[in-house]
N, C-alpha and C. Protein backbone atom coordinates (compact mmCIF):
# COMPACT_ATOMS: atom_id res chain seq x y z
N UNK A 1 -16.41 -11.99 -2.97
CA UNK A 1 -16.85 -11.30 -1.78
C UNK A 1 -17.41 -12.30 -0.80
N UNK A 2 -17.25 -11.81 0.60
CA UNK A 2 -17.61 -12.90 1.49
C UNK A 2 -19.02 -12.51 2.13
N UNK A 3 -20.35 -13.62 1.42
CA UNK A 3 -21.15 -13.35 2.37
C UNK A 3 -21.89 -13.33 3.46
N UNK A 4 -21.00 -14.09 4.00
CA UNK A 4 -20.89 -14.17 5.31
C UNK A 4 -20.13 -15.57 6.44
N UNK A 5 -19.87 -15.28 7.33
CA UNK A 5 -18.92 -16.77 8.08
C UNK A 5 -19.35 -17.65 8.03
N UNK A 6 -18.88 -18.95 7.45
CA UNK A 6 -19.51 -19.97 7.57
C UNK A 6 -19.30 -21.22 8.82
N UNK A 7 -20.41 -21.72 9.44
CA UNK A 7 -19.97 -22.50 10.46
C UNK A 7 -18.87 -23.10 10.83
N UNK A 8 -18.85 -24.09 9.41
CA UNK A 8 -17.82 -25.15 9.26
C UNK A 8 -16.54 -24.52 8.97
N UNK A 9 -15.37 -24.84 9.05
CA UNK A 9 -14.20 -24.36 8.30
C UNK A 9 -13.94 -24.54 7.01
N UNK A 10 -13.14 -23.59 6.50
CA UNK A 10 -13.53 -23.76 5.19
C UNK A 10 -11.85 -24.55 4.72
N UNK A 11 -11.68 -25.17 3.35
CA UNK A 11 -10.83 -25.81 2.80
C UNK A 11 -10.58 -24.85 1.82
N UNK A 12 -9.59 -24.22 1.29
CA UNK A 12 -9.29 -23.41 0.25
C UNK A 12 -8.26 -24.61 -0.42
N UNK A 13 -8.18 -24.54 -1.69
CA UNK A 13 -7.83 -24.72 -3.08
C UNK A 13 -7.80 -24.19 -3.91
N UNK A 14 -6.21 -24.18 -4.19
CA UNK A 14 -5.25 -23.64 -5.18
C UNK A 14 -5.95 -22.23 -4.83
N UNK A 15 -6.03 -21.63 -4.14
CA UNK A 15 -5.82 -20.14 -4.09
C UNK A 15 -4.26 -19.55 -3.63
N UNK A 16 -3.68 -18.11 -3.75
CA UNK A 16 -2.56 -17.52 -4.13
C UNK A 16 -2.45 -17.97 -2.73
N UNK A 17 -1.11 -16.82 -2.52
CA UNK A 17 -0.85 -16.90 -0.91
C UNK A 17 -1.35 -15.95 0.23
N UNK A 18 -2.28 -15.65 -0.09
CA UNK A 18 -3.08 -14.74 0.67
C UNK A 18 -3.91 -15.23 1.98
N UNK A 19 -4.10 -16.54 1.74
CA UNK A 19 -4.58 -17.30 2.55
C UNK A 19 -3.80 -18.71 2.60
N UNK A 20 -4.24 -19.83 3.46
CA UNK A 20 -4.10 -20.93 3.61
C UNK A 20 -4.50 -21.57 2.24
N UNK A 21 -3.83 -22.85 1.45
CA UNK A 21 -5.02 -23.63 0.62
C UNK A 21 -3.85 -24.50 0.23
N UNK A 22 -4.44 -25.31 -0.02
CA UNK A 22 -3.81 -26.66 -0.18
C UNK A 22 -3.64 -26.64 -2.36
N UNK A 23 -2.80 -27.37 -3.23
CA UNK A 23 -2.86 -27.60 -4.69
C UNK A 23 -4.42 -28.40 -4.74
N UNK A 24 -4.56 -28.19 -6.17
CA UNK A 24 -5.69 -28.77 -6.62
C UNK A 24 -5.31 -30.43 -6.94
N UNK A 25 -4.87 -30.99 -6.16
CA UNK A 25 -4.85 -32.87 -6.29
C UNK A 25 -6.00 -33.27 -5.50
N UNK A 26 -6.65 -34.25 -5.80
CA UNK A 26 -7.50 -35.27 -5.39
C UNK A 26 -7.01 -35.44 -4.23
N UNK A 27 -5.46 -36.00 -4.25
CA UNK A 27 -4.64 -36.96 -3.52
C UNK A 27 -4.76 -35.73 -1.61
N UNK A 28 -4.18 -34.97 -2.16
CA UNK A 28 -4.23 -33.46 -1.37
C UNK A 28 -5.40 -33.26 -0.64
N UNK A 29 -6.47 -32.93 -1.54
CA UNK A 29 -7.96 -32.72 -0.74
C UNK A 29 -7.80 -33.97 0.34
N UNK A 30 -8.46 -35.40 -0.32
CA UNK A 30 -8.67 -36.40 0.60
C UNK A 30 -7.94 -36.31 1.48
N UNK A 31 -6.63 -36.11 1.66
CA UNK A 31 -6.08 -36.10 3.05
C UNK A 31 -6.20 -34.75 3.85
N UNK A 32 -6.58 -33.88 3.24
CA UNK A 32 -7.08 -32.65 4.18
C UNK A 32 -8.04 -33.34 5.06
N UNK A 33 -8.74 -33.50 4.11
CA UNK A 33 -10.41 -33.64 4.50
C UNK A 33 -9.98 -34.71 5.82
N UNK A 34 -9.42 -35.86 5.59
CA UNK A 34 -9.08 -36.90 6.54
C UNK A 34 -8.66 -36.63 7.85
N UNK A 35 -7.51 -35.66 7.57
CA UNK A 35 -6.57 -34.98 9.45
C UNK A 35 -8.51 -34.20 9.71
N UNK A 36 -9.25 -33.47 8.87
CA UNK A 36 -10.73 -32.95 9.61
C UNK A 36 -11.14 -33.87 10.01
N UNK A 37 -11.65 -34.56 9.67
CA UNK A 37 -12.79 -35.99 10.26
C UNK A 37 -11.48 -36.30 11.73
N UNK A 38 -10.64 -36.72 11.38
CA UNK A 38 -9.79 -37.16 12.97
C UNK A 38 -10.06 -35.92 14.02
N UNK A 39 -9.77 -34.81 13.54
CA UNK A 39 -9.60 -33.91 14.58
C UNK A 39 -7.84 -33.30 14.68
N UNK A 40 -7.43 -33.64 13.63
CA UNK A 40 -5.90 -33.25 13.66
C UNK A 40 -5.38 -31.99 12.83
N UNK A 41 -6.67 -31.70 12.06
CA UNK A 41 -6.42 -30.49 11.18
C UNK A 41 -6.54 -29.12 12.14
N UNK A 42 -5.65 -28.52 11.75
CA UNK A 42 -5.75 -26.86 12.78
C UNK A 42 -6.33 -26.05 11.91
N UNK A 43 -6.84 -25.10 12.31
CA UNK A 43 -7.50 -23.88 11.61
C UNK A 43 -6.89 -22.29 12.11
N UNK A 44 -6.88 -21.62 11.06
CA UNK A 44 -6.81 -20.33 11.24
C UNK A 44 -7.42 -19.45 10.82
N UNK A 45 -7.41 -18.49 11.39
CA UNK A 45 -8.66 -17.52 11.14
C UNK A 45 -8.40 -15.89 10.13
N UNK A 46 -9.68 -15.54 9.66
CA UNK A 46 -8.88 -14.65 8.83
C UNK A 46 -10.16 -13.56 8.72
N UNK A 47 -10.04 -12.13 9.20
CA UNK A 47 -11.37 -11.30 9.83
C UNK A 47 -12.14 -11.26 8.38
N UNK A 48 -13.49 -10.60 8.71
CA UNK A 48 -14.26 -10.40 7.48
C UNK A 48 -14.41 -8.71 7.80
N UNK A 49 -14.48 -8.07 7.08
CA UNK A 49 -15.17 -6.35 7.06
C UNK A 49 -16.59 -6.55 6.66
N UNK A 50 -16.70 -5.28 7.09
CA UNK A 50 -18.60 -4.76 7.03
C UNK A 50 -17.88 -3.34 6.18
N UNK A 51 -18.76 -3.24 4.82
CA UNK A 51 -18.69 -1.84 4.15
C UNK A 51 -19.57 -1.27 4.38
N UNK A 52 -20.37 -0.42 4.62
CA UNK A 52 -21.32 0.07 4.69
C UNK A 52 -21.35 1.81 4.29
N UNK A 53 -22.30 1.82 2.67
CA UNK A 53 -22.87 3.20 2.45
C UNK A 53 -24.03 3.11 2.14
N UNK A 54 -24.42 4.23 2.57
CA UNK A 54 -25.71 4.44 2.69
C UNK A 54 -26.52 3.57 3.19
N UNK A 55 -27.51 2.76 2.51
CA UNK A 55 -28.41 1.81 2.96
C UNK A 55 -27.88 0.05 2.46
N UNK A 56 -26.82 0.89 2.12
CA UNK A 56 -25.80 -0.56 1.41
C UNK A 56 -24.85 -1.18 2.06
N UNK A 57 -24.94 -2.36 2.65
CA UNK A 57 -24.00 -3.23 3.18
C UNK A 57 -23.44 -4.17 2.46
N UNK A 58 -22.16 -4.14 2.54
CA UNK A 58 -21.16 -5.73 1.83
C UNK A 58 -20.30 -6.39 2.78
N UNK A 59 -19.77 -7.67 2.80
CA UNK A 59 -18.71 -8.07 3.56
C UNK A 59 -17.43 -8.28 2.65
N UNK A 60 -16.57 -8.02 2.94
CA UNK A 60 -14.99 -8.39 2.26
C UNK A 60 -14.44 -9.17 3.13
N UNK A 61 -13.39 -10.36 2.34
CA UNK A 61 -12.15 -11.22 2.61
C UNK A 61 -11.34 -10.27 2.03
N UNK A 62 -11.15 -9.83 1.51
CA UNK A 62 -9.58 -8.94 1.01
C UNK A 62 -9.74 -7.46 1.11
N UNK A 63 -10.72 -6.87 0.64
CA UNK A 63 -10.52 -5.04 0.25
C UNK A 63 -11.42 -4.59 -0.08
N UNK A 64 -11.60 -3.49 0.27
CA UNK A 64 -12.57 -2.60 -0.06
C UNK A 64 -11.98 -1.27 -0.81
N UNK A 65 -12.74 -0.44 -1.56
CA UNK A 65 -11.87 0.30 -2.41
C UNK A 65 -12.84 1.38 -3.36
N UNK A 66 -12.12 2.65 -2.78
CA UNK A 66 -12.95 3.62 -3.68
C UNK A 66 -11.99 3.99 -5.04
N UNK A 67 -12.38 4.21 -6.44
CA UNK A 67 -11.60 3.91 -7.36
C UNK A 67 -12.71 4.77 -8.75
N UNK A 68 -12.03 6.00 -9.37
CA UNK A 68 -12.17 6.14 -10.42
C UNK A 68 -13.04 5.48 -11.37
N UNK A 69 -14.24 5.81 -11.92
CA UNK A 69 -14.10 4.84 -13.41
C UNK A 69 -14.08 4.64 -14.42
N UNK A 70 -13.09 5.53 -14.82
CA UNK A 70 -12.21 5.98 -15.55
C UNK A 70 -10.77 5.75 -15.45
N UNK A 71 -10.25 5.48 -16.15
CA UNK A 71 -8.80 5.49 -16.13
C UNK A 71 -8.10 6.54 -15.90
N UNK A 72 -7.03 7.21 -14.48
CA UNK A 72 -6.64 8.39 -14.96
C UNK A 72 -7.06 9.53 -14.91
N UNK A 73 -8.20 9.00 -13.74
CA UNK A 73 -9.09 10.53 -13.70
C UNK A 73 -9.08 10.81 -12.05
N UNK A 74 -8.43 11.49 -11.34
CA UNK A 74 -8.21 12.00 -9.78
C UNK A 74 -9.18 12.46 -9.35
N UNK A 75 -9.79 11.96 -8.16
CA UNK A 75 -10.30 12.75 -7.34
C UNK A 75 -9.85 12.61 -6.19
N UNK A 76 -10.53 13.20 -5.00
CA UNK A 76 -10.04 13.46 -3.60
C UNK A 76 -10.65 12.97 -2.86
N UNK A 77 -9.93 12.18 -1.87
CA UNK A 77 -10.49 11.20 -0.58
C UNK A 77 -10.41 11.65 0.67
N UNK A 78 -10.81 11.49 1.71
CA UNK A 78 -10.76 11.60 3.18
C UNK A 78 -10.66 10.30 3.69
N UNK A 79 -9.53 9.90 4.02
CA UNK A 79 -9.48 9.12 5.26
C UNK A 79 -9.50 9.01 6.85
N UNK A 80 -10.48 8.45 7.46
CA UNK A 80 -10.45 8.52 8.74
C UNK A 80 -10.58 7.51 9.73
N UNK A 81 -9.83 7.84 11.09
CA UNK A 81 -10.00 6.95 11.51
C UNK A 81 -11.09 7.22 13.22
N UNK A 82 -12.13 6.19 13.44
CA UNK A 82 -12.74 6.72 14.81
C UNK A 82 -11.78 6.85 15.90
N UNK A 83 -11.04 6.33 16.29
CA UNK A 83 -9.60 6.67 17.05
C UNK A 83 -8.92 7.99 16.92
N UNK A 84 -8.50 8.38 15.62
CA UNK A 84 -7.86 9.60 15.35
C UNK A 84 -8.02 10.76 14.67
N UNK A 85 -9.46 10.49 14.09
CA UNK A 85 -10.04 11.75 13.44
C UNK A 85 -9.57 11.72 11.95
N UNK A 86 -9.25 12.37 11.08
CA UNK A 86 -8.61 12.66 9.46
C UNK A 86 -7.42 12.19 9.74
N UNK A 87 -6.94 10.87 8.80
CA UNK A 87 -5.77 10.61 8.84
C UNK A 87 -5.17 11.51 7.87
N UNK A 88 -5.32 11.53 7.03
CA UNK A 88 -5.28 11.81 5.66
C UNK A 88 -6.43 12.48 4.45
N UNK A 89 -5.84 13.39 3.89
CA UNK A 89 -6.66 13.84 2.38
C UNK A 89 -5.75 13.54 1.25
N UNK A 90 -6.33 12.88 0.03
CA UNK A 90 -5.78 12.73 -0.49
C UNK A 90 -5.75 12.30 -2.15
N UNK A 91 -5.18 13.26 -2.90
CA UNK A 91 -5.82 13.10 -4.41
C UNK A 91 -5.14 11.83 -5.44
N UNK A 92 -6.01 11.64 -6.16
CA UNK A 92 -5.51 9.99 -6.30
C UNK A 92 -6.65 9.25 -7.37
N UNK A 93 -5.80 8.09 -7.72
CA UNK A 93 -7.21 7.69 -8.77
C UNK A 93 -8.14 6.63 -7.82
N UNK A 94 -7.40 6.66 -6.42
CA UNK A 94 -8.50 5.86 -5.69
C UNK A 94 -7.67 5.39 -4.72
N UNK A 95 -8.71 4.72 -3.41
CA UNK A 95 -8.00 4.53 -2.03
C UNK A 95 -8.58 2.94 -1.57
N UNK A 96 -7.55 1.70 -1.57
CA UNK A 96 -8.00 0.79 -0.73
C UNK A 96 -7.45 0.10 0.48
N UNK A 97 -8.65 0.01 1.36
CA UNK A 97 -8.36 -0.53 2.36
C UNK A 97 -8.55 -2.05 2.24
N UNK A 98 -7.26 -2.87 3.07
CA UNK A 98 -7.15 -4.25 2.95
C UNK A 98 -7.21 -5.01 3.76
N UNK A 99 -7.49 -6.17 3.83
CA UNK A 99 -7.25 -6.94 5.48
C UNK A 99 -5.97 -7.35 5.48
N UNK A 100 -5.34 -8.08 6.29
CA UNK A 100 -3.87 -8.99 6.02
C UNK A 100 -3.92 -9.65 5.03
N UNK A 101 -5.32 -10.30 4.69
CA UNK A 101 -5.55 -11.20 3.52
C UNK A 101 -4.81 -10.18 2.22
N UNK A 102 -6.01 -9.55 2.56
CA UNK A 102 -6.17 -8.92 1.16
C UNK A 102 -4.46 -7.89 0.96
N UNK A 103 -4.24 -7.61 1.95
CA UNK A 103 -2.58 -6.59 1.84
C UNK A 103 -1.42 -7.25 0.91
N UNK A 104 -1.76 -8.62 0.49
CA UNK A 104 -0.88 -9.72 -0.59
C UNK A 104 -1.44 -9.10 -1.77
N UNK A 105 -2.44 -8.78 -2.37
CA UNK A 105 -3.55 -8.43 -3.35
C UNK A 105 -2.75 -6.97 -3.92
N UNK A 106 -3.99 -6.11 -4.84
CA UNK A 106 -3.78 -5.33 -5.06
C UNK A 106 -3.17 -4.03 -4.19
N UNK A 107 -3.29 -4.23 -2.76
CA UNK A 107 -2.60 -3.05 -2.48
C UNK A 107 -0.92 -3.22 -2.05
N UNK A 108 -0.93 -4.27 -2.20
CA UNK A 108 0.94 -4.09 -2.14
C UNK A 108 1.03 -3.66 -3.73
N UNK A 109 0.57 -4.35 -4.39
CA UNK A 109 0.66 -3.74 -6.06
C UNK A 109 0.82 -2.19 -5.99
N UNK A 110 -0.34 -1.31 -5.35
CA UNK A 110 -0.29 0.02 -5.14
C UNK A 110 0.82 0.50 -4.70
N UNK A 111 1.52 -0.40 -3.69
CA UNK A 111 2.68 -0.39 -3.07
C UNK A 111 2.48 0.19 -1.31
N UNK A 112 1.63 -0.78 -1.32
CA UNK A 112 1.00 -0.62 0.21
C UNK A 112 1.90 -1.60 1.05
N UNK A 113 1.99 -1.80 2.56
CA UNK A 113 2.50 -2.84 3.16
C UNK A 113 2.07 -4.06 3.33
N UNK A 114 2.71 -5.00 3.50
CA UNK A 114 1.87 -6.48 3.27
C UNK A 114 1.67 -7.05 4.99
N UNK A 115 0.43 -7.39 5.54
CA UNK A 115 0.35 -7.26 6.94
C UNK A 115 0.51 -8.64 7.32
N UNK A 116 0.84 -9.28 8.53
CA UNK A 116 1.01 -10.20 8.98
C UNK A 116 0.05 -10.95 9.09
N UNK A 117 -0.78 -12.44 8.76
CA UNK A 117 -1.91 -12.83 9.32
C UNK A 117 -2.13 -12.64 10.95
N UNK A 118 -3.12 -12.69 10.91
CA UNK A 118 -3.47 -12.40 12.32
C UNK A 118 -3.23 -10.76 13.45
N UNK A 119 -3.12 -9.84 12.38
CA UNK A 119 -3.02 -8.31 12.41
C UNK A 119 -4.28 -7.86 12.86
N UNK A 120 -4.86 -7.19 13.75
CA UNK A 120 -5.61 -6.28 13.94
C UNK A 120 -5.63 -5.01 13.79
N UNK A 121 -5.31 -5.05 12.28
CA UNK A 121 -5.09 -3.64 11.44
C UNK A 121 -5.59 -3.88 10.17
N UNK A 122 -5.62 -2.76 9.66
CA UNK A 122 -5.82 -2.75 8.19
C UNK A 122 -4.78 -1.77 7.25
N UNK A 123 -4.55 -2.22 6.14
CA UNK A 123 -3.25 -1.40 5.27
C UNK A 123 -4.54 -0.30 4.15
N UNK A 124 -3.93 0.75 4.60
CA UNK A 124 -4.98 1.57 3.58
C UNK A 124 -3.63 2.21 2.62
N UNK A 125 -4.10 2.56 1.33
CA UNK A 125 -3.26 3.00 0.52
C UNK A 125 -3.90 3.26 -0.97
N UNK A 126 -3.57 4.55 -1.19
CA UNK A 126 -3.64 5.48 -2.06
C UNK A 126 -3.35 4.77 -3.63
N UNK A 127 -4.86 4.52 -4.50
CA UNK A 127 -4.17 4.32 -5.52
C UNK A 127 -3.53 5.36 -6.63
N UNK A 128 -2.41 5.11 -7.24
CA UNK A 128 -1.40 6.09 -8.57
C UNK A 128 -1.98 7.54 -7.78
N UNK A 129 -1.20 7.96 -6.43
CA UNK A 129 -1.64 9.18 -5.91
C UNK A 129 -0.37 10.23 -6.76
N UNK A 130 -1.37 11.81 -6.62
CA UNK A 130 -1.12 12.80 -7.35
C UNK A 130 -0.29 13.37 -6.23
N UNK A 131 1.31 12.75 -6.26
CA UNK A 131 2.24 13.23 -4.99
C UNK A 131 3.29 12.27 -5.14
N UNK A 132 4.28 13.01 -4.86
CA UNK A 132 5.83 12.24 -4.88
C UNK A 132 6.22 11.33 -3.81
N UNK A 133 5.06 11.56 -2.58
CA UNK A 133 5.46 10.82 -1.44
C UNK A 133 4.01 10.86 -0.68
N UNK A 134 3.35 9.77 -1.23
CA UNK A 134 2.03 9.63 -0.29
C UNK A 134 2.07 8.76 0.76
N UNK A 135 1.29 9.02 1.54
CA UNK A 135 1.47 8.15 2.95
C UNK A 135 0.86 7.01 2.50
N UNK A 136 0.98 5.78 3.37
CA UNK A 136 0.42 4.97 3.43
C UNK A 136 0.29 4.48 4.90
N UNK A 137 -0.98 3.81 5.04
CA UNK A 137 -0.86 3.99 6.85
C UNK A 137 -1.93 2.24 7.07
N UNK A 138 -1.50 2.07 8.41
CA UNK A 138 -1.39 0.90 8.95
C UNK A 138 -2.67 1.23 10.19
N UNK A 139 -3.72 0.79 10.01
CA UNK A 139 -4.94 1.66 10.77
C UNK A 139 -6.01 0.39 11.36
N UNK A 140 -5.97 0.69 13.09
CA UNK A 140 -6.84 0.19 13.20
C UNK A 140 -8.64 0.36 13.20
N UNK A 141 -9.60 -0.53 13.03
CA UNK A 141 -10.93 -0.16 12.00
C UNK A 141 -11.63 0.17 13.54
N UNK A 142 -12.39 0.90 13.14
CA UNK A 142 -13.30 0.89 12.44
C UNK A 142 -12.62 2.61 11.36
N UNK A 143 -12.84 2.74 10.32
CA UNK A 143 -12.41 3.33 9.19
C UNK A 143 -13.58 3.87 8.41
N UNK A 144 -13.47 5.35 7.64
CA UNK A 144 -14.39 5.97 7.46
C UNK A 144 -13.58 6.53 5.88
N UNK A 145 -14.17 6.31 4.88
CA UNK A 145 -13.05 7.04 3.48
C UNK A 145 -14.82 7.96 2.84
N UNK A 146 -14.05 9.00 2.60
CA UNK A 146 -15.20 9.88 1.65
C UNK A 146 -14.88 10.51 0.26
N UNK A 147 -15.57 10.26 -0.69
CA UNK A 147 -14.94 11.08 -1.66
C UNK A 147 -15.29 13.03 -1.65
N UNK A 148 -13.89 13.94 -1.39
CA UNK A 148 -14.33 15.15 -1.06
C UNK A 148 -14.52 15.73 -2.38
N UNK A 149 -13.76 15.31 -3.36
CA UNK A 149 -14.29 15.86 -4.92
C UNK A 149 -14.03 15.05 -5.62
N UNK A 150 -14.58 15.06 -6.80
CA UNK A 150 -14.66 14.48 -7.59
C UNK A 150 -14.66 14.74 -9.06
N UNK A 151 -14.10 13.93 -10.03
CA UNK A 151 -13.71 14.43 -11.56
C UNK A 151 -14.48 13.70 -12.38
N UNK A 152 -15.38 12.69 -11.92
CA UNK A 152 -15.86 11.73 -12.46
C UNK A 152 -16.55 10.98 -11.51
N UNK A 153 -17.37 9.55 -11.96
CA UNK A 153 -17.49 8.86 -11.11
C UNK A 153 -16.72 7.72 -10.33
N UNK A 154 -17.45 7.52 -9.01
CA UNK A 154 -16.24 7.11 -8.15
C UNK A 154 -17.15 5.72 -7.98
N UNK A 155 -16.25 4.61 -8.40
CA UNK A 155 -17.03 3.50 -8.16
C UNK A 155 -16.75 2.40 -6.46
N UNK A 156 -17.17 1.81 -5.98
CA UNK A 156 -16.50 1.24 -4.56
C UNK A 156 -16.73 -0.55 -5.39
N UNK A 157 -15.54 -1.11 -5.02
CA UNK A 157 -15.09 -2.55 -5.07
C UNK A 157 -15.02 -3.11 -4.02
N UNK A 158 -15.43 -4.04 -4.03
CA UNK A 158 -15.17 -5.05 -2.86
C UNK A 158 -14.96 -6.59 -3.32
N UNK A 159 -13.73 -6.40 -2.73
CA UNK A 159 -12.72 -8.20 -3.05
C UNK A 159 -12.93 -7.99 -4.55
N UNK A 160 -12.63 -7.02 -5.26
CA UNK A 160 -12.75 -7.06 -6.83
C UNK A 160 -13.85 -7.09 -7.83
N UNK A 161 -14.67 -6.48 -7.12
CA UNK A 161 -16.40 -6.59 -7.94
C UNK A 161 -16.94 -5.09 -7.37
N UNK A 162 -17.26 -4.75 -8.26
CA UNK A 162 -18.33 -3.36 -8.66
C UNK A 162 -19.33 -3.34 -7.55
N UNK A 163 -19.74 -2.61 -6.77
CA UNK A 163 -21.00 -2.74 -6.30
C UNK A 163 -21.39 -1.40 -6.58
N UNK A 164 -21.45 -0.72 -7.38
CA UNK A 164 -21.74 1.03 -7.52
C UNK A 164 -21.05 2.14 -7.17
N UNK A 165 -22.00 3.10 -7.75
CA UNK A 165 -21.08 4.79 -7.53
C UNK A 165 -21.21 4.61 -6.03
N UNK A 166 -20.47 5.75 -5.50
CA UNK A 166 -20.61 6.46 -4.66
C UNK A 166 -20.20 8.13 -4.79
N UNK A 167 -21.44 8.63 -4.28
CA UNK A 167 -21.66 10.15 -4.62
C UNK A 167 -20.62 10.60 -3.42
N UNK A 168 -20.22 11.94 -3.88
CA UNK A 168 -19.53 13.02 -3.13
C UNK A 168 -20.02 13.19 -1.82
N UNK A 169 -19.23 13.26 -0.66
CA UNK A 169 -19.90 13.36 0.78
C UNK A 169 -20.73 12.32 1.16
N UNK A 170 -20.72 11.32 0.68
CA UNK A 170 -21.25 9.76 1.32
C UNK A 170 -20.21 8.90 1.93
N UNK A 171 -20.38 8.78 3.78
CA UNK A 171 -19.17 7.92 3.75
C UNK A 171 -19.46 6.53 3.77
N UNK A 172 -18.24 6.09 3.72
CA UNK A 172 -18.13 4.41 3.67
C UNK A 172 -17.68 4.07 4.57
N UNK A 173 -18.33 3.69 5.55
CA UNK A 173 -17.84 3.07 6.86
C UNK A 173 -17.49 1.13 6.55
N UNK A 174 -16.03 1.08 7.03
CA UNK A 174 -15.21 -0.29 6.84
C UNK A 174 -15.13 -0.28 8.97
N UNK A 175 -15.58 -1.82 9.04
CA UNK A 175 -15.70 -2.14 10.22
C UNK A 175 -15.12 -3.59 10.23
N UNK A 176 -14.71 -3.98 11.25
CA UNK A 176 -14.43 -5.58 11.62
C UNK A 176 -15.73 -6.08 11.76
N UNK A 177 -15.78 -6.99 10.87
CA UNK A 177 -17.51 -8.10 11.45
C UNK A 177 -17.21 -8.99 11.28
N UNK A 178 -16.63 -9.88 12.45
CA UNK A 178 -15.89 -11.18 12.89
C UNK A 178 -14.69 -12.03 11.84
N UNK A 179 -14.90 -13.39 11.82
CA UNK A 179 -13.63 -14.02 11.07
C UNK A 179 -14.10 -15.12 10.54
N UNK A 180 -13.76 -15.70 10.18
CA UNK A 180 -14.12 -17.08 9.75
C UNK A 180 -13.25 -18.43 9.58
N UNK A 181 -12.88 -19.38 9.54
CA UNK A 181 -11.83 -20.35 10.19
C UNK A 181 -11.90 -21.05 8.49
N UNK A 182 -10.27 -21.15 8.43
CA UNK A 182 -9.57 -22.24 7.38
C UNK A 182 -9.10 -23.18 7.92
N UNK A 183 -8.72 -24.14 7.70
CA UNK A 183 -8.42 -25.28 7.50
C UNK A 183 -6.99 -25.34 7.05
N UNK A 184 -6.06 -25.19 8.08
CA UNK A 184 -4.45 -25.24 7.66
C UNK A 184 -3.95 -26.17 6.79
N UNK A 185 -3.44 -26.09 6.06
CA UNK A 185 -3.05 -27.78 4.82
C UNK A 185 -1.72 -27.74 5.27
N UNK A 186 -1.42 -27.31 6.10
CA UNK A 186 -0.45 -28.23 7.07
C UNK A 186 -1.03 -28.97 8.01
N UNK A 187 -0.16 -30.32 7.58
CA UNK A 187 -0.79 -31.35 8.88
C UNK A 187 0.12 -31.12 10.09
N UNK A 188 -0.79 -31.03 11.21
CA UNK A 188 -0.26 -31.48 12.28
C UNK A 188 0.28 -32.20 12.90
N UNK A 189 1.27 -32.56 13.09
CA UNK A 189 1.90 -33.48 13.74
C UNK A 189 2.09 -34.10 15.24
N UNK A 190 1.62 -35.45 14.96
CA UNK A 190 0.89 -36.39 16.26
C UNK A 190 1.96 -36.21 17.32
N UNK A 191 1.10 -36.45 18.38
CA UNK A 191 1.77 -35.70 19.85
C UNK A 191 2.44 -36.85 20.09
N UNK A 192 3.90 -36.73 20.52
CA UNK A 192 4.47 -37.53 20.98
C UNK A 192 4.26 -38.26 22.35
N UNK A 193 4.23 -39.66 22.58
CA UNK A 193 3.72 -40.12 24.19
C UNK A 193 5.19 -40.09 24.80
N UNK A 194 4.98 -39.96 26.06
CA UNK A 194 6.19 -39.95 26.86
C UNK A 194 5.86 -40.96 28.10
């Protein structure tokens, strides 16, 4: 989970393809690090979310996610958007919303769409939904998911970690709260003089 932007840009290593990151070599780092100190390394940026229930705030790099905890046990979500009101209701063992980052992650697994970096959207999608043809939708945030019933408890994840239940009729407001800059491990290539 991300807790928050950090000044500097950051260098990722050996992470998937969800982001920028260079292999885990020595050889690799040092010359990252090197095009930084020149000024030749580019950066790209990649948003952070704000979760917010109740008196509880988190930030996510990848997803946020209301989810069963239990295996196999359905309850019912509300999705919304401040733009368009109820996108969606929808029964299911759980619902996550992703950034572009995170749309490589578990929710293409769900079988969500995988978003372009640099998207000002988010991929929300229904996990193992109770329906032959559930939507999946492409939404810009600020984003509102509620659990309307429930069979069990409903736990909320963020970037893959537990942070607690969430009770029936509590929403979870998912917001954009800025970005934070990588460090491309592609080098740039020196400007030609003419």
């Amino acid at each position: 989970m991300a807790a928050g932007a950090p000044e500097a840009p950051i260098l990722a290593v050996a992470v998937d393809a969800s982001i920028p990151s260079i292999e885990r070599e020595p050889a690799a780092v040092a010359a990252a690090l090197r095009r930084f100190r020149a000024g030749t390394a580019a950066t790209v940026e990649r948003p952070l979310l704000s979760v917010a229930v109740g008196d509880r705030e988190y930030r996510a790099l990848f997803d946020a996610m209301l989810v069963t905890s239990d295996p196999a046990q359905i309850s019912a979500y509300r999705v919304a958007s401040d733009a368009h009101g109820t996108l969606d209701d929808v029964r299911a063992d759980g619902v996550v919303v992703a950034t572009p980052a995170g749309s490589r992650g578990y929710a293409r697994d769900a079988g969500g769409p995988t978003l372009a970096p640099g998207t000002d959207a988010l991929a929300v999608v229904p996990v193992a939904p109770f329906t032959v043809d559930p939507h999946r939708w492409v939404a810009a945030p600020p984003l509102t998911l509620t659990v309307t019933r429930e069979e069990g408890p409903v736990e909320l994840r963020i970037d893959g970690r537990d942070r607690g239940v969430v009770a029936r009729d509590d929403p979870v407001r998912i917001e954009r709260d800025g970005a934070f800059a990588l460090l491309d491990p592609e080098p740039v290539a020196p400007m030609e003089k003419t």
